[in-house]
N, C-alpha and C. Protein backbone atom coordinates (compact mmCIF):
# COMPACT_ATOMS: atom_id res chain seq x y z
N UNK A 1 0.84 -1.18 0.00
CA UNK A 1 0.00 0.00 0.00
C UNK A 1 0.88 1.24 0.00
N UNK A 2 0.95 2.58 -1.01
CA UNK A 2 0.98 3.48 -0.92
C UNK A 2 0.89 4.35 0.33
N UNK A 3 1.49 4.96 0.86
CA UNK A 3 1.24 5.78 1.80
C UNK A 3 1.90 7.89 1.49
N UNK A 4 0.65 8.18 2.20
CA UNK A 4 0.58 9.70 1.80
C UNK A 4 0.99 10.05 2.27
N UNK A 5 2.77 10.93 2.57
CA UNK A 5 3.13 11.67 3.67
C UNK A 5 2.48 13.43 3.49
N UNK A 6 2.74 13.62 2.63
CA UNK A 6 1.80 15.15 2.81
C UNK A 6 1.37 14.94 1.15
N UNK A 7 1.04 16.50 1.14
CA UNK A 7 1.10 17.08 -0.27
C UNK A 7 0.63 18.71 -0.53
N UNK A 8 1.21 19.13 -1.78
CA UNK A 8 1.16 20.73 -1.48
C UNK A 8 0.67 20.96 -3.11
N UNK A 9 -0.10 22.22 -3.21
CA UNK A 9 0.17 22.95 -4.46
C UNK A 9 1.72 23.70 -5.23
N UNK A 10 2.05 23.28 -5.59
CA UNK A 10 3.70 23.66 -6.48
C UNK A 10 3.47 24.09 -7.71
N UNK A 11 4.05 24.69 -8.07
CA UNK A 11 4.44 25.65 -9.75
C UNK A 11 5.76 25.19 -10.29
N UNK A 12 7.01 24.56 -9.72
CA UNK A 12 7.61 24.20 -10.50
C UNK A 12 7.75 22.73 -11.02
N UNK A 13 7.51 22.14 -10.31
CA UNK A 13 7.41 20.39 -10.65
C UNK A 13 7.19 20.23 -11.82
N UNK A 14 6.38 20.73 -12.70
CA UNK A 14 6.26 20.81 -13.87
C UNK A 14 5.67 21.51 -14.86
N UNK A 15 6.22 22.00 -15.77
CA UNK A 15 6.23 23.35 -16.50
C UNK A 15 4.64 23.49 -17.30
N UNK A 16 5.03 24.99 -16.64
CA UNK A 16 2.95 25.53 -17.21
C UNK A 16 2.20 24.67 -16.17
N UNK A 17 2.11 24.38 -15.27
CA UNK A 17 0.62 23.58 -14.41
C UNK A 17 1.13 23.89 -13.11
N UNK A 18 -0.25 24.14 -12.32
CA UNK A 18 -0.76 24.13 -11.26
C UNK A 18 -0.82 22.68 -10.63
N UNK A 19 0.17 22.42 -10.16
CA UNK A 19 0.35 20.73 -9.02
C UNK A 19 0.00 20.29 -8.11
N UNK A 20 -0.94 19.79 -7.95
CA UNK A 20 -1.04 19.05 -6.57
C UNK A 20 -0.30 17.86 -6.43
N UNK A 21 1.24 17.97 -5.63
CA UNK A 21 2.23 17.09 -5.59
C UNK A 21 1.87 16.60 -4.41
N UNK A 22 1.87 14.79 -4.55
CA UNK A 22 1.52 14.05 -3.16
C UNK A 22 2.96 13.58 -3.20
N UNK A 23 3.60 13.68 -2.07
CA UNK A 23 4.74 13.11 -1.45
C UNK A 23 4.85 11.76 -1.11
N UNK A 24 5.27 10.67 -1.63
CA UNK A 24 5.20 9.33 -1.51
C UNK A 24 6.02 8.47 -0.22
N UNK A 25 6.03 8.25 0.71
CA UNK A 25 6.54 7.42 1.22
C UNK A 25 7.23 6.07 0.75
N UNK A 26 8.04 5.57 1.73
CA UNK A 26 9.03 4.19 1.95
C UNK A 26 9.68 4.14 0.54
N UNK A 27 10.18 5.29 -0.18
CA UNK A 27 10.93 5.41 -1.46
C UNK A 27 12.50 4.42 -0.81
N UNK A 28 12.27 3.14 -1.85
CA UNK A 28 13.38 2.34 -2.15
C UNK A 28 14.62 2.98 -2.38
N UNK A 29 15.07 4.07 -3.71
CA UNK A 29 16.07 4.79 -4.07
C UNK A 29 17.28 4.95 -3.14
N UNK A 30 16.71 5.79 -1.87
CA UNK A 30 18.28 5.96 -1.23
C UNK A 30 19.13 6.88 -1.58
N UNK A 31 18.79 7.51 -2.47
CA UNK A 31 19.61 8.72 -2.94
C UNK A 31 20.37 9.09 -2.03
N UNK A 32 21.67 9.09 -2.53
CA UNK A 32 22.51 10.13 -1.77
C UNK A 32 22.37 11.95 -1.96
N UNK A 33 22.17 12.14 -1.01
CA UNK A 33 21.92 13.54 -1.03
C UNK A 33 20.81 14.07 -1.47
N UNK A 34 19.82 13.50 -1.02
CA UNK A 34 17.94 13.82 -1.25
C UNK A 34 17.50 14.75 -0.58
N UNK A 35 16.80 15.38 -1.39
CA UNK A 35 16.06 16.43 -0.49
C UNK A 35 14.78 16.29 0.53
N UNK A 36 14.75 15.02 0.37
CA UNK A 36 13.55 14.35 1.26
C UNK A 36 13.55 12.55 1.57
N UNK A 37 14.90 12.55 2.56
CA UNK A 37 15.30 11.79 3.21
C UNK A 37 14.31 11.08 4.34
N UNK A 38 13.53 11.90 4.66
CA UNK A 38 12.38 11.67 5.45
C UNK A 38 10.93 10.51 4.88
N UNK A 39 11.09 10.71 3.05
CA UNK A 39 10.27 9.84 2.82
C UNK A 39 10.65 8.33 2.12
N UNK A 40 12.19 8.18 2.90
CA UNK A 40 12.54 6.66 2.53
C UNK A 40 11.73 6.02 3.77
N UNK A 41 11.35 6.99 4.80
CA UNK A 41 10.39 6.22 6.09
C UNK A 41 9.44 5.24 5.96
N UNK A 42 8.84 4.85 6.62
CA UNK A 42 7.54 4.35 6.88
C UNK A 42 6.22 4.78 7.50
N UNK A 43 5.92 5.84 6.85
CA UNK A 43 5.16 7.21 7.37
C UNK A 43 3.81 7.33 6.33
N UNK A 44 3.34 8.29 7.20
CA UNK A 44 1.81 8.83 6.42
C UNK A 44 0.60 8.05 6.60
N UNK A 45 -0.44 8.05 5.76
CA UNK A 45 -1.55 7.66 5.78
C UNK A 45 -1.72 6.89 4.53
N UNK A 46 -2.32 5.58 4.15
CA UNK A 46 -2.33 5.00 2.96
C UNK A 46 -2.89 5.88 2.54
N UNK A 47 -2.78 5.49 1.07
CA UNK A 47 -2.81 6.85 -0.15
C UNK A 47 -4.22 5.94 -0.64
N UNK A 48 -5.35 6.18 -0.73
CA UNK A 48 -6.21 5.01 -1.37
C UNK A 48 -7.44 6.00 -2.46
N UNK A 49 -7.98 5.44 -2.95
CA UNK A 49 -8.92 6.10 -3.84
C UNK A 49 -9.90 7.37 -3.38
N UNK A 50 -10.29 7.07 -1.95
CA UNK A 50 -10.85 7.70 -0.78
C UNK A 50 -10.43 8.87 -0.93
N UNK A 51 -8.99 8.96 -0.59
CA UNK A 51 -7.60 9.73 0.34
C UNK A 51 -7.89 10.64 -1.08
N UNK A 52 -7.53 10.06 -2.27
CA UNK A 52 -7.36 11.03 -3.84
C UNK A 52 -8.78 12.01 -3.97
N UNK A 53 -9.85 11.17 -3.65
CA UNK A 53 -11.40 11.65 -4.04
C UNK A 53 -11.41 12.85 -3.24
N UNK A 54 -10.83 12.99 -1.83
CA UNK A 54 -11.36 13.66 -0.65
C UNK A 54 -10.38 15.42 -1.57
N UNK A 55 -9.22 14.86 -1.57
CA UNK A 55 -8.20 16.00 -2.25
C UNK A 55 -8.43 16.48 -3.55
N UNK A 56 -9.11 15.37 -4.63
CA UNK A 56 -9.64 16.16 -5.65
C UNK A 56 -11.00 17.16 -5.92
N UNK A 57 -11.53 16.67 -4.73
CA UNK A 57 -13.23 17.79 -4.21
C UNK A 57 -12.58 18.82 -3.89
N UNK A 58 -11.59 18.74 -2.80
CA UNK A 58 -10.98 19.90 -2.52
C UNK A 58 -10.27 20.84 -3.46
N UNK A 59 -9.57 20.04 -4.11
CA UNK A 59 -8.53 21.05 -4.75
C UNK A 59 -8.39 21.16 -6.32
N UNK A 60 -9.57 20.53 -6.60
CA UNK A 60 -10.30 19.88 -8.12
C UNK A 60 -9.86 20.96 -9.44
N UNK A 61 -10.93 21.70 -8.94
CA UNK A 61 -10.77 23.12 -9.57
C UNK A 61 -9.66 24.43 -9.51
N UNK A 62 -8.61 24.12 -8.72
CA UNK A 62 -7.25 25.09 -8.43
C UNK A 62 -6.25 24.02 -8.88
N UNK A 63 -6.73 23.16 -9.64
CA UNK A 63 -4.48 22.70 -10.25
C UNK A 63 -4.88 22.20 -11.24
N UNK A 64 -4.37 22.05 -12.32
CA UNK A 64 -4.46 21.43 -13.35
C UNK A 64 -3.48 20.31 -13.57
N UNK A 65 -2.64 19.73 -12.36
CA UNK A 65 -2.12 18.44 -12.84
C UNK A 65 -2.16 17.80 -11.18
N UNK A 66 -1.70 16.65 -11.50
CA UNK A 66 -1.49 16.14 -10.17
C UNK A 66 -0.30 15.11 -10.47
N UNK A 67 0.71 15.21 -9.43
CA UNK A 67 1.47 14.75 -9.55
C UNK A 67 2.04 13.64 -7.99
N UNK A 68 2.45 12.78 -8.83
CA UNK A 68 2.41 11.30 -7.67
C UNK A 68 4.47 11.33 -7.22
N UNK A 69 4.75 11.77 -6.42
CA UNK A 69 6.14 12.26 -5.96
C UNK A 69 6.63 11.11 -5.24
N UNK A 70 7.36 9.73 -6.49
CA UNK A 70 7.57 8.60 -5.54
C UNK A 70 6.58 7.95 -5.74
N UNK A 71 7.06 6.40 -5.13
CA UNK A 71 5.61 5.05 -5.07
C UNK A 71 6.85 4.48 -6.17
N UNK A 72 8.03 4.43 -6.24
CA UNK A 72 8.99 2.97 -6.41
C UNK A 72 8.85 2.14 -6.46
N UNK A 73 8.02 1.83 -4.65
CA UNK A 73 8.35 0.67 -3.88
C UNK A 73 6.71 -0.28 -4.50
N UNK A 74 5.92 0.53 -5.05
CA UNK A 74 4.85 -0.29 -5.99
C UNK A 74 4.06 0.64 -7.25
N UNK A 75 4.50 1.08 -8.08
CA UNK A 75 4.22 0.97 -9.06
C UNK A 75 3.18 0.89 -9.54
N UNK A 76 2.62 -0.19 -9.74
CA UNK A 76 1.21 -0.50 -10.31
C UNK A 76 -0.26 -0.09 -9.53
N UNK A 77 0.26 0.19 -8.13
CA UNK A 77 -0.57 0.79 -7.62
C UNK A 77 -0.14 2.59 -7.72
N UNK A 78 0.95 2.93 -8.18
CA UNK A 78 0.62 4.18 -8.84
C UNK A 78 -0.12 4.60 -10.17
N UNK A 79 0.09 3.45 -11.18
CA UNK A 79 -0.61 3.56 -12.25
C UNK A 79 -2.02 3.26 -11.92
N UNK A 80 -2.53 2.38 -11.19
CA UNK A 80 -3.56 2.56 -10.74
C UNK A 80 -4.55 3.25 -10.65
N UNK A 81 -3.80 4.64 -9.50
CA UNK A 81 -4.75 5.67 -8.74
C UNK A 81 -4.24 6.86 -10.08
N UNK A 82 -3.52 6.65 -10.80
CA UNK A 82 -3.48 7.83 -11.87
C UNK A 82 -4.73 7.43 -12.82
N UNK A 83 -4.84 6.27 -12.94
CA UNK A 83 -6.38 5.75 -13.83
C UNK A 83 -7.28 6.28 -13.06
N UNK A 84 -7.50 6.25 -11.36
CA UNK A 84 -8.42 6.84 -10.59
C UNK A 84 -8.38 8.12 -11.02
N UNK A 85 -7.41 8.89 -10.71
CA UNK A 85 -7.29 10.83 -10.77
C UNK A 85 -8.30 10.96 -12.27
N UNK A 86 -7.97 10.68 -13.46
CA UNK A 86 -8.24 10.93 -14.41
C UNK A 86 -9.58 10.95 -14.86
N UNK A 87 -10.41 9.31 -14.29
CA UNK A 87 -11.50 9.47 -14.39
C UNK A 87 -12.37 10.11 -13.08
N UNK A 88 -12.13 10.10 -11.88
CA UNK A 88 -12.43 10.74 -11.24
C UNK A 88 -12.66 12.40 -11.22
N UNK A 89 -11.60 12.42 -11.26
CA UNK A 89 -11.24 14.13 -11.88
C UNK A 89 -12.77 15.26 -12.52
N UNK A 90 -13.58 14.12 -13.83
CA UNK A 90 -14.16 14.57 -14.43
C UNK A 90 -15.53 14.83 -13.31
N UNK A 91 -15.45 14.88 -12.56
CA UNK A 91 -16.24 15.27 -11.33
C UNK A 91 -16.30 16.48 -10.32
N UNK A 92 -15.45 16.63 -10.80
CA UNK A 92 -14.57 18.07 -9.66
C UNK A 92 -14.22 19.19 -10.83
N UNK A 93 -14.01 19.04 -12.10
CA UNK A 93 -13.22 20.16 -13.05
C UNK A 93 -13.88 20.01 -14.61
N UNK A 94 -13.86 21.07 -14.94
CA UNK A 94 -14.71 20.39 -16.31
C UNK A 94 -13.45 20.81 -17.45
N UNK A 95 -11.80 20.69 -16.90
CA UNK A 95 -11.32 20.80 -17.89
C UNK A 95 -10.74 19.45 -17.25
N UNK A 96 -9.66 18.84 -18.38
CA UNK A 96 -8.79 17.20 -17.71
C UNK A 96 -7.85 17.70 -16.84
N UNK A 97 -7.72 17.06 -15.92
CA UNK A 97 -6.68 17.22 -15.55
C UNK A 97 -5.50 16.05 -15.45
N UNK A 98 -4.19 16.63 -15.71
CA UNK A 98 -3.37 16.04 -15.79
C UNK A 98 -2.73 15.34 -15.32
N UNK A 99 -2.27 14.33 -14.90
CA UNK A 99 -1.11 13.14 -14.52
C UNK A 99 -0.04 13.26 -14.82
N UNK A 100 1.11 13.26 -13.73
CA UNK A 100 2.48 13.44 -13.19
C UNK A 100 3.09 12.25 -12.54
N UNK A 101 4.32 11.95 -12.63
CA UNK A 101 4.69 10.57 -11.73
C UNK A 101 6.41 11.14 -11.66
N UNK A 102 7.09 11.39 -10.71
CA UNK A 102 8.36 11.29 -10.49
C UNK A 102 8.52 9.94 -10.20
N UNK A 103 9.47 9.17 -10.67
CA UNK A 103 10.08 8.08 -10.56
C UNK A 103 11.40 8.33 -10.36
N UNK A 104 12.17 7.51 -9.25
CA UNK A 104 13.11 7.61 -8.77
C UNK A 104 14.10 6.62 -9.80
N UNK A 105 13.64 5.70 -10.69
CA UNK A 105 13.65 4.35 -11.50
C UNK A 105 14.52 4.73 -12.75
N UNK A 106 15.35 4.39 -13.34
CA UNK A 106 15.74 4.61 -14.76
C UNK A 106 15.13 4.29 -15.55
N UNK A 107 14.18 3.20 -15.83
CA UNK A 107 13.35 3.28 -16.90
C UNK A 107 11.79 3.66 -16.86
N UNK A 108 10.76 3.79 -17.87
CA UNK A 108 9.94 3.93 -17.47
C UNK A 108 8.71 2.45 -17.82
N UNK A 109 8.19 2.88 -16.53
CA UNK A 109 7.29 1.31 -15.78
C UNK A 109 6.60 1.08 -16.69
N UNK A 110 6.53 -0.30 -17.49
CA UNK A 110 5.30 -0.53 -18.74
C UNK A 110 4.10 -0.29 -17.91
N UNK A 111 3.50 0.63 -19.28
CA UNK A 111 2.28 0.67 -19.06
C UNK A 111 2.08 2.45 -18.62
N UNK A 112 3.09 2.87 -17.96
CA UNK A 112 3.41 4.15 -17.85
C UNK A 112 2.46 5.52 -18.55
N UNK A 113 3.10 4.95 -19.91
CA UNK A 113 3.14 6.51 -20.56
C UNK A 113 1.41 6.51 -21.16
N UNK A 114 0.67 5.37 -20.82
CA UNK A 114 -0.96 5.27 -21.45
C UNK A 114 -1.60 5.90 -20.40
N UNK A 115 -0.95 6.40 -19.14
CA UNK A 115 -1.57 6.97 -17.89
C UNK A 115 -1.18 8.40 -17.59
N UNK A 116 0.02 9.01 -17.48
CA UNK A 116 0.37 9.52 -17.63
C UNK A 116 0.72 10.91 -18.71
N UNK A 117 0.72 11.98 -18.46
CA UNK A 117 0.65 12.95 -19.03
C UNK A 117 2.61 13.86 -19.07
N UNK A 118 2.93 13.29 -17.89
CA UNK A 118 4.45 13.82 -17.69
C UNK A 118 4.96 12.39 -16.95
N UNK A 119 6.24 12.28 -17.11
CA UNK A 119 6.82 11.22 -16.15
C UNK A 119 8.48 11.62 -16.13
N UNK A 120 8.99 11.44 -14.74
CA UNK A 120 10.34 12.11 -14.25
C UNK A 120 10.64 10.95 -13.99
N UNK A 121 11.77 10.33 -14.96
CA UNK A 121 12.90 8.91 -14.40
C UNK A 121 14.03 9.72 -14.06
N UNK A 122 14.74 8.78 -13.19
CA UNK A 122 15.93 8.67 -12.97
C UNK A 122 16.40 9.22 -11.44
N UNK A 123 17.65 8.69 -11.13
CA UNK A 123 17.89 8.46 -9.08
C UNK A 123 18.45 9.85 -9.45
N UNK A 124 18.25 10.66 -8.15
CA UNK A 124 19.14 11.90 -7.89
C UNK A 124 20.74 11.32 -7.74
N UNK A 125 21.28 12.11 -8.15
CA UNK A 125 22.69 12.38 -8.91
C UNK A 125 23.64 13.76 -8.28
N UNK A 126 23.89 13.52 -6.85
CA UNK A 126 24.11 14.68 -6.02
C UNK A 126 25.27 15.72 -7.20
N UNK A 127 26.02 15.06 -7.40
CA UNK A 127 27.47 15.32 -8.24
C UNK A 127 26.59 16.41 -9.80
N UNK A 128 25.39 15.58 -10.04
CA UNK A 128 25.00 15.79 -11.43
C UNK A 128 23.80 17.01 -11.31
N UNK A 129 23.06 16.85 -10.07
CA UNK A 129 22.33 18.06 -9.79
C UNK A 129 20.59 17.59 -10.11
N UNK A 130 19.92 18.14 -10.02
CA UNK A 130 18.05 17.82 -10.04
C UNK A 130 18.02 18.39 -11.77
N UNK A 131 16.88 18.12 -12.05
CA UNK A 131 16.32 18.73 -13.25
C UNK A 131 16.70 20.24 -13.58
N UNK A 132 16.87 21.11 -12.85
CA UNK A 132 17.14 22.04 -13.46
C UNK A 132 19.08 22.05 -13.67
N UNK A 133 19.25 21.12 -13.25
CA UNK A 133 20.94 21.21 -13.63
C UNK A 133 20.94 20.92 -15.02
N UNK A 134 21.79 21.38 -16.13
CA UNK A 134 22.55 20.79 -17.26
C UNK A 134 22.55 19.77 -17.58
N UNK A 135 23.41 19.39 -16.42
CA UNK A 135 24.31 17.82 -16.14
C UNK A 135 23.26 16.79 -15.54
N UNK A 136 22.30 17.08 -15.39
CA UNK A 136 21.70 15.92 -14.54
C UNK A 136 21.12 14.63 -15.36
N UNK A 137 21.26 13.73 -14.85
CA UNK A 137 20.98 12.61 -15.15
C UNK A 137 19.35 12.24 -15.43
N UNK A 138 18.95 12.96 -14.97
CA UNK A 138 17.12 12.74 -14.43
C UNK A 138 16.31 13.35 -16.33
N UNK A 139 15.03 12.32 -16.13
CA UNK A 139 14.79 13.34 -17.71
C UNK A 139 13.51 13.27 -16.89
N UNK A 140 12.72 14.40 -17.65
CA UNK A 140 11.55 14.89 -17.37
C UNK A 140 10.97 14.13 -19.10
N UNK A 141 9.81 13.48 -18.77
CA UNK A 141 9.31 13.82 -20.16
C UNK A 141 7.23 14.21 -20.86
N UNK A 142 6.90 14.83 -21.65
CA UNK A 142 5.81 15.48 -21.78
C UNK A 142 5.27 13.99 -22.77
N UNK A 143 4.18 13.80 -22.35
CA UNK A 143 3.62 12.40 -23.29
C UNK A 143 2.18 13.33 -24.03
N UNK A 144 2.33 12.96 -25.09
CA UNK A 144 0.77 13.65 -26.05
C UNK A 144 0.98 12.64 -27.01
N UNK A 145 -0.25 11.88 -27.08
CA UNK A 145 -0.47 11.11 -27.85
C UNK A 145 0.34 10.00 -28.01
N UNK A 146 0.67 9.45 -27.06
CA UNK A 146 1.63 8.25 -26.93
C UNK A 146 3.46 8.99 -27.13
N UNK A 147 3.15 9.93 -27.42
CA UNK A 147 4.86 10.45 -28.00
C UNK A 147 5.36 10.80 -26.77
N UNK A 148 6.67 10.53 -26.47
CA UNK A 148 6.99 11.26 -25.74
C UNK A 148 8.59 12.52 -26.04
N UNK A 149 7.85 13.56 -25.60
CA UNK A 149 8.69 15.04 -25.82
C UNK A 149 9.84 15.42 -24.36
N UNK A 150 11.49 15.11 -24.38
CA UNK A 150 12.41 15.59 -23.09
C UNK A 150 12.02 17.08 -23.23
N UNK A 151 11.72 17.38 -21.78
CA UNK A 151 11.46 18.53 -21.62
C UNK A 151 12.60 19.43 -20.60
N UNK A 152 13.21 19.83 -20.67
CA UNK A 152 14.62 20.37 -20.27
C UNK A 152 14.06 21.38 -19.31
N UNK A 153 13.91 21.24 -18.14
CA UNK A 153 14.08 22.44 -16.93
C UNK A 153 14.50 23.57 -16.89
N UNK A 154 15.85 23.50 -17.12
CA UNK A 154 17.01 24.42 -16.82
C UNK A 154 16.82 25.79 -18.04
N UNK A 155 16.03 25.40 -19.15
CA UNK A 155 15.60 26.09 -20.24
C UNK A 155 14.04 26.76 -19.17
N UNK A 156 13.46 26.29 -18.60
CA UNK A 156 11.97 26.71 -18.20
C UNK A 156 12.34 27.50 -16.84
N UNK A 157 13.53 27.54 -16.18
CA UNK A 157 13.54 28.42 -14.58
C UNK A 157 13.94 29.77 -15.05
C-alpha cells in the first residue's frame, strides 16, 4: 500500500501547471543527497482512492495536474490511482486534468506513458544536480499522444 506523507500545491514540478504534488513514502532509491530523506520512512496515511477523491473535491478546480512524488516501492498501484485521478477528476473540473509521476527508476514502468501525461525517471545524482541542472541525469518527459517530448528544466527556470 501506498502511503501519503503530505502534499502541497507547487508551480515548478512541472512546467505551465498548477500541481497538486503528493509526497510518496518508503521510497526504495536511497539517494545520496535527497532532499527528502524523510520519505525513505515508513510514514503517512495509505494513499487510497478515498484519500485522492477527498483532495480532488478539494482542490479539483485550483491545479491542473497532479502529480504522484515517488511510489517505487509499488508501481502499479501508482498507475492505478493515476487511472483513478483521471476518471475521477471529471467530477470536480470540467477541464482534464493532468497526470504526473516522479520516478526515482531509470526506466519507465510498462504501461506508464498510457496513464500519464508527464513522467520524471531517474535516481538523484548529487554530483550531477536535479532537473534544473545541465548535467543531470534525471529526464523529465511530456507524453501527447503516446509520444513522448524531453522537456529540459534548466531552459523553463
Amino acid at each position: 500500500m501506498l502511503k501519503c506523507h503530505n502534499y502541497d500545491i507547487v508551480f515548478q514540478e512541472i512546467p505551465n501547471e498548477t500541481t497538486l504534488a503528493i509526497n510518496i513514502a518508503n521510497c526504495p532509491n536511497r539517494c545520496v543527497g535527497c532532499h527528502s530523506p524523510h520519505l525513505q520512512q515508513d510514514i503517512g496515511e495509505d494513499l487510497t482512492e478515498s484519500v485522492l477523491s477527498s483532495l480532488l473535491k478539494k482542490y479539483g478546480n485550483s491545479v491542473t495536474c497532479v502529480c504522484f512524488m515517488g511510489g517505487d516501492n509499488a508501481p502499479e498501484e501508482v498507475l492505478n490511482l493515476a487511472k483513478f485521478v483521471r476518471c475521477e477528476a471529471k467530477k470536480f473540473s470540467p477541464l482534464p486534468l493532468k497526470t504526473a509521476w516522479y520516478s526515482g527508476c531509470s526506466t519507465i514502468f510498462e504501461g506508464a506513458q498510457k496513464n500519464f501525461d508527464y513522467i520524471k525517471i531517474g535516481a538523484y545524482t548529487e554530483r550531477l544536480g536535479g532537473l534544473n541542472s545541465p548535467a543531470t541525469n534525471q529526464k523529465l518527459y511530456r507524453i501527447e499522444n503516446g509520444k513522448m517530448t524531453e522537456i529540459h528544466l534548466s531552459c523553463h527556470l
